[in-house]
C-alpha atoms as a PDB file:
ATOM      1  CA  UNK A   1      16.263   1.581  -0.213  1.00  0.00           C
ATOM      2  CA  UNK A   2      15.065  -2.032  -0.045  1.00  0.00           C
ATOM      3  CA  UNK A   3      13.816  -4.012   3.272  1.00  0.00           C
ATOM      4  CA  UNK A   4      13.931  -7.954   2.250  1.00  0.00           C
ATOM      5  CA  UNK A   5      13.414  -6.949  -1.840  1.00  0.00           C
ATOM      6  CA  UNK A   6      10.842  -4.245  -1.147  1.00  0.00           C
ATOM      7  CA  UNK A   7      11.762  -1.194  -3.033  1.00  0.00           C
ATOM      8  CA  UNK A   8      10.786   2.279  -0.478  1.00  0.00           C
ATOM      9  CA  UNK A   9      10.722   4.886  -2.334  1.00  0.00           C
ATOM     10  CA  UNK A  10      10.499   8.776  -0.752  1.00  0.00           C
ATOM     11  CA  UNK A  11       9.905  11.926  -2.723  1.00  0.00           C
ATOM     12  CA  UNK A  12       8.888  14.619  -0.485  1.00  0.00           C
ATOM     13  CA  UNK A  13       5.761  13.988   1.054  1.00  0.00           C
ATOM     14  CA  UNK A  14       5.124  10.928  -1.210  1.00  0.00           C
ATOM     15  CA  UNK A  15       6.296   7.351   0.082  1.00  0.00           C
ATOM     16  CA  UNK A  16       5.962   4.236  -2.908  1.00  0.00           C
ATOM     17  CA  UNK A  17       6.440   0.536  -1.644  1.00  0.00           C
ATOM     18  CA  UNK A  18       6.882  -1.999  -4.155  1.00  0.00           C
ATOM     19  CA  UNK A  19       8.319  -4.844  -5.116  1.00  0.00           C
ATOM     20  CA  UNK A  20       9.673  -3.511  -9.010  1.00  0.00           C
ATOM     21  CA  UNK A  21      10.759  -0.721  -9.993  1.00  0.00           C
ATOM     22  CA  UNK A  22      10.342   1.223 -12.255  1.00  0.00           C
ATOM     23  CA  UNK A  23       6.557   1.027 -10.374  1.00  0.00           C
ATOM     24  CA  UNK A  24       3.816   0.553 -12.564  1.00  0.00           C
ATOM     25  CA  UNK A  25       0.299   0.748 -11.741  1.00  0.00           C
ATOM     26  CA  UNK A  26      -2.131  -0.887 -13.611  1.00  0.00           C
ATOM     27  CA  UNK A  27      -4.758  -0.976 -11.191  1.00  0.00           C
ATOM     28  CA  UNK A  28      -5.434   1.038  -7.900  1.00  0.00           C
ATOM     29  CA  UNK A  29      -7.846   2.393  -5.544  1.00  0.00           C
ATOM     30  CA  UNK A  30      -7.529   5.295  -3.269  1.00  0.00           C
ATOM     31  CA  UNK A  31      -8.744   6.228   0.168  1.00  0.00           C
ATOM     32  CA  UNK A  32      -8.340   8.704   3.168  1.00  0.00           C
ATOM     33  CA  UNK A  33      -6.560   7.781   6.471  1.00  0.00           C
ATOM     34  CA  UNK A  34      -5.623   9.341   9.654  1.00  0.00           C
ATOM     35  CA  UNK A  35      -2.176  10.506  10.161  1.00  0.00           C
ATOM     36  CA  UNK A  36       0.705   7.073  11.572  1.00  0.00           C
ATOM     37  CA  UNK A  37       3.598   6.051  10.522  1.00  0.00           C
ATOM     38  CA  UNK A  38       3.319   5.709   6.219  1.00  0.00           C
ATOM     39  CA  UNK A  39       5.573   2.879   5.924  1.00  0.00           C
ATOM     40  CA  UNK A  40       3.943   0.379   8.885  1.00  0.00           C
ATOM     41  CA  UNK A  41       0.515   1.393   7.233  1.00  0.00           C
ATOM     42  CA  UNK A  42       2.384   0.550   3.818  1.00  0.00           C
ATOM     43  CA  UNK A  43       3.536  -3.128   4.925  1.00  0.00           C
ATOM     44  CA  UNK A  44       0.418  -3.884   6.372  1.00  0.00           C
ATOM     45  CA  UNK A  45      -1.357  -3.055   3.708  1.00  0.00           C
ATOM     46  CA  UNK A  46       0.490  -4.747   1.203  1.00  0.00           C
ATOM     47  CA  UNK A  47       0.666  -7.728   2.838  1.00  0.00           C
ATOM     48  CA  UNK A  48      -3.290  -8.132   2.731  1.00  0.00           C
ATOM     49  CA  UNK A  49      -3.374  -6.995  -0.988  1.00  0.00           C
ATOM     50  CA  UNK A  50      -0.913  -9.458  -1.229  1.00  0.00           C
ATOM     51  CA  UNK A  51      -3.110 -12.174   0.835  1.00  0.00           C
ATOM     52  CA  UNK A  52      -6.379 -11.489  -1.138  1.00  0.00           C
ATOM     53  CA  UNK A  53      -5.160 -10.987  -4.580  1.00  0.00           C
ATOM     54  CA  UNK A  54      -2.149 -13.804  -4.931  1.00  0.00           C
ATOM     55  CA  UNK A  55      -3.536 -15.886  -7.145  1.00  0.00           C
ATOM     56  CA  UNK A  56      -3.625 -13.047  -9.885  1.00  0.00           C
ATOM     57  CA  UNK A  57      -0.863 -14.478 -12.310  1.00  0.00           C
ATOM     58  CA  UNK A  58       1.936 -11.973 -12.096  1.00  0.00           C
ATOM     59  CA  UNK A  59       0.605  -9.918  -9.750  1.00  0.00           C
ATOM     60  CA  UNK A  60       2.981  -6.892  -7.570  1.00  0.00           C
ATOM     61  CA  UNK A  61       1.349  -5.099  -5.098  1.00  0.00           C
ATOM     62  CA  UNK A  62       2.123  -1.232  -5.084  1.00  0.00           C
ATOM     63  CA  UNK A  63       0.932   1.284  -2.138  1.00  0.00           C
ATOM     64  CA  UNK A  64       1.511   4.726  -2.512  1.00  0.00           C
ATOM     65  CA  UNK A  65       1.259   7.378   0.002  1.00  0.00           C
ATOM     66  CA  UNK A  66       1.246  10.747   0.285  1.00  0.00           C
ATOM     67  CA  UNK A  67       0.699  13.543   2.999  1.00  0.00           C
ATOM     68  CA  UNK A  68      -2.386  15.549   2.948  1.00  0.00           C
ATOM     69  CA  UNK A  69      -2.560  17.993   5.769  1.00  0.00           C
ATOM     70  CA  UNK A  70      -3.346  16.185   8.655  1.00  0.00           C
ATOM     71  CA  UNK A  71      -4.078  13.152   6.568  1.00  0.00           C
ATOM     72  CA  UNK A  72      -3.096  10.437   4.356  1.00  0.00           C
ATOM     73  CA  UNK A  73      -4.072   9.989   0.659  1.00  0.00           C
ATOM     74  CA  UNK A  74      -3.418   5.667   0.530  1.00  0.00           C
ATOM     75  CA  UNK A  75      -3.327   4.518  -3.119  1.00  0.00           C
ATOM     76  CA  UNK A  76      -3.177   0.790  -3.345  1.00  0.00           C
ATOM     77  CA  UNK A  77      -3.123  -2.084  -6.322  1.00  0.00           C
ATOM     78  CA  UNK A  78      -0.425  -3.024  -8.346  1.00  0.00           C
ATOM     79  CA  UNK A  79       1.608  -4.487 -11.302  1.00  0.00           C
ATOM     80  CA  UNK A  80       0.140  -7.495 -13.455  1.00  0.00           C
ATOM     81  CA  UNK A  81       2.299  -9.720 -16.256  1.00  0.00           C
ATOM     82  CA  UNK A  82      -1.290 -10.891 -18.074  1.00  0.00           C
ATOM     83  CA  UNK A  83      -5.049 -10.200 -18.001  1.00  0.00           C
ATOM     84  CA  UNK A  84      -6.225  -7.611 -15.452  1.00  0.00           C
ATOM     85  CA  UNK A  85      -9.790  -8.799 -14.681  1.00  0.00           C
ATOM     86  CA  UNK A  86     -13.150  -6.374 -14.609  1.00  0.00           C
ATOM     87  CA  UNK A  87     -13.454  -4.630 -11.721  1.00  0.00           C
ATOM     88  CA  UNK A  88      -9.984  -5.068  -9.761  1.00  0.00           C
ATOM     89  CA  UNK A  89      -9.843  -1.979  -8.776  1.00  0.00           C
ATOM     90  CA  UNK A  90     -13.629  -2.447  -7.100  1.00  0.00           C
ATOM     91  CA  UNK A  91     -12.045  -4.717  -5.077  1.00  0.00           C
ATOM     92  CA  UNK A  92      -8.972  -3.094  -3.989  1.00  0.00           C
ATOM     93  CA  UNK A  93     -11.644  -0.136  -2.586  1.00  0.00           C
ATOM     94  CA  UNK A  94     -12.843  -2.933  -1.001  1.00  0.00           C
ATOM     95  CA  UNK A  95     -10.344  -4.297   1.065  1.00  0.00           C
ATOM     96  CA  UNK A  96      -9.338  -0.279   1.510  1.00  0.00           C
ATOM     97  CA  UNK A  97     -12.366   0.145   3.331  1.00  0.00           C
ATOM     98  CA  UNK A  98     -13.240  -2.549   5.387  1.00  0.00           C
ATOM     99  CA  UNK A  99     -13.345  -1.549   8.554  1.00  0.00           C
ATOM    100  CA  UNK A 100     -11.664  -4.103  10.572  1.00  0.00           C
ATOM    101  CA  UNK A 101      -8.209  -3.871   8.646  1.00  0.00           C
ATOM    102  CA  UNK A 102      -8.623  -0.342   8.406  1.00  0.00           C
ATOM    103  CA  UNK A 103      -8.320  -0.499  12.278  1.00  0.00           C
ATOM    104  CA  UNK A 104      -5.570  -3.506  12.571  1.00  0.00           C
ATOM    105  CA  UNK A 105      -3.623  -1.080   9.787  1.00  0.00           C
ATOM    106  CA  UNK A 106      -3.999   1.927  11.681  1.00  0.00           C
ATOM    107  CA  UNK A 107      -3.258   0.743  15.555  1.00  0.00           C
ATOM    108  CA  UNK A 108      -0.505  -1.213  13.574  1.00  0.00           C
ATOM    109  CA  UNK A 109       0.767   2.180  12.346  1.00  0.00           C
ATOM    110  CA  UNK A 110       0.396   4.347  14.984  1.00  0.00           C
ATOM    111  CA  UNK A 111       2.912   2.186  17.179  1.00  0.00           C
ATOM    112  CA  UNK A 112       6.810   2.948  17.051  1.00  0.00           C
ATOM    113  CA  UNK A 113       9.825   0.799  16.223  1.00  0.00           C
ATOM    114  CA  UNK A 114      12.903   1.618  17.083  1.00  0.00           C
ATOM    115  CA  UNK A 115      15.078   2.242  14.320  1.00  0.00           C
ATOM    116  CA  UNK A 116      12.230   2.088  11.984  1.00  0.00           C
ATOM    117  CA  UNK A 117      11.201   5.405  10.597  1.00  0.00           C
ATOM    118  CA  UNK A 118       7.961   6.943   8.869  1.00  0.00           C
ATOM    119  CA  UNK A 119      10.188   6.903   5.572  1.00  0.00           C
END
C-alpha cells in the first residue's frame, strides 16, 4: 500500500514505512515506546528524520516497527546512494530520544483518524 509514494508495509506484528522498496537499511537506531497507533508514530517520525538528515545526498528514511507486548520496538534510519558518514546512527538515537519529539510523536499517535488505521 502507498499513501502519497510512501510504501506501508505489514507483516504480522511488524509495520515498515519507506519510501523504496525493496527497503534497505544502511543505518538505524532503535528505541522503546509506549503502545499508539504504529503508523501516526511512523509519519511523524519520518518526517523529522527527514527534517534533520535531508541534506545527506541520497538519503530515504526507513522506520520500522514492531509489537512487543505492551510496547513498541521503533527502528529508525534509512537508505543512502553515497558516503554514509561516522556516527549516523549516533544521531538517529539521538533524535529517537529526545524528549520533546518523543512526546509530540506519541500524543500525535495516540489520537484517532477516521479511516486511518494502526496498519
Amino acid at each position: 500500500m502507498t499513501r502519497r509514494n510512501w510504501h506501508i508495509l505489514s507483516d504480522g506484528d511488524a509495520l515498515v514505512l519507506a519510501r523504496r522498496v525493496p527497503v534497505r537499511m544502511d543505518f538505524a537506531a532503535s528505541v522503546d515506546f509506549p503502545a499508539c497507533n504504529r503508523l501516526l508514530l511512523a509519519q511523524q517520525i519520518r518526517q523529522d528524520l527527514w527534517r534533520r538528515l535531508q541534506r545527506l545526498k541520497g538519503f530515504s528514511p526507513i522506520v520500522r516497527i514492531s509489537r512487543d507486548g505492551d510496547r513498541l520496538q521503533v527502528t529508525a534510519g534509512g537508505q543512502v546512494d553515497g558516503a554514509i558518514p561516522a556516527g549516523l546512527s549516533d544521531q538517529v538515537a539521538e533524535i529517537l530520544s529526545t524528549p520533546a519529539l518523543r512526546q509530540r510523536w506519541i500524543a500525535h499517535a495516540a489520537r484517532t483518524r477516521k479511516g486511518q488505521d494502526d496498519a
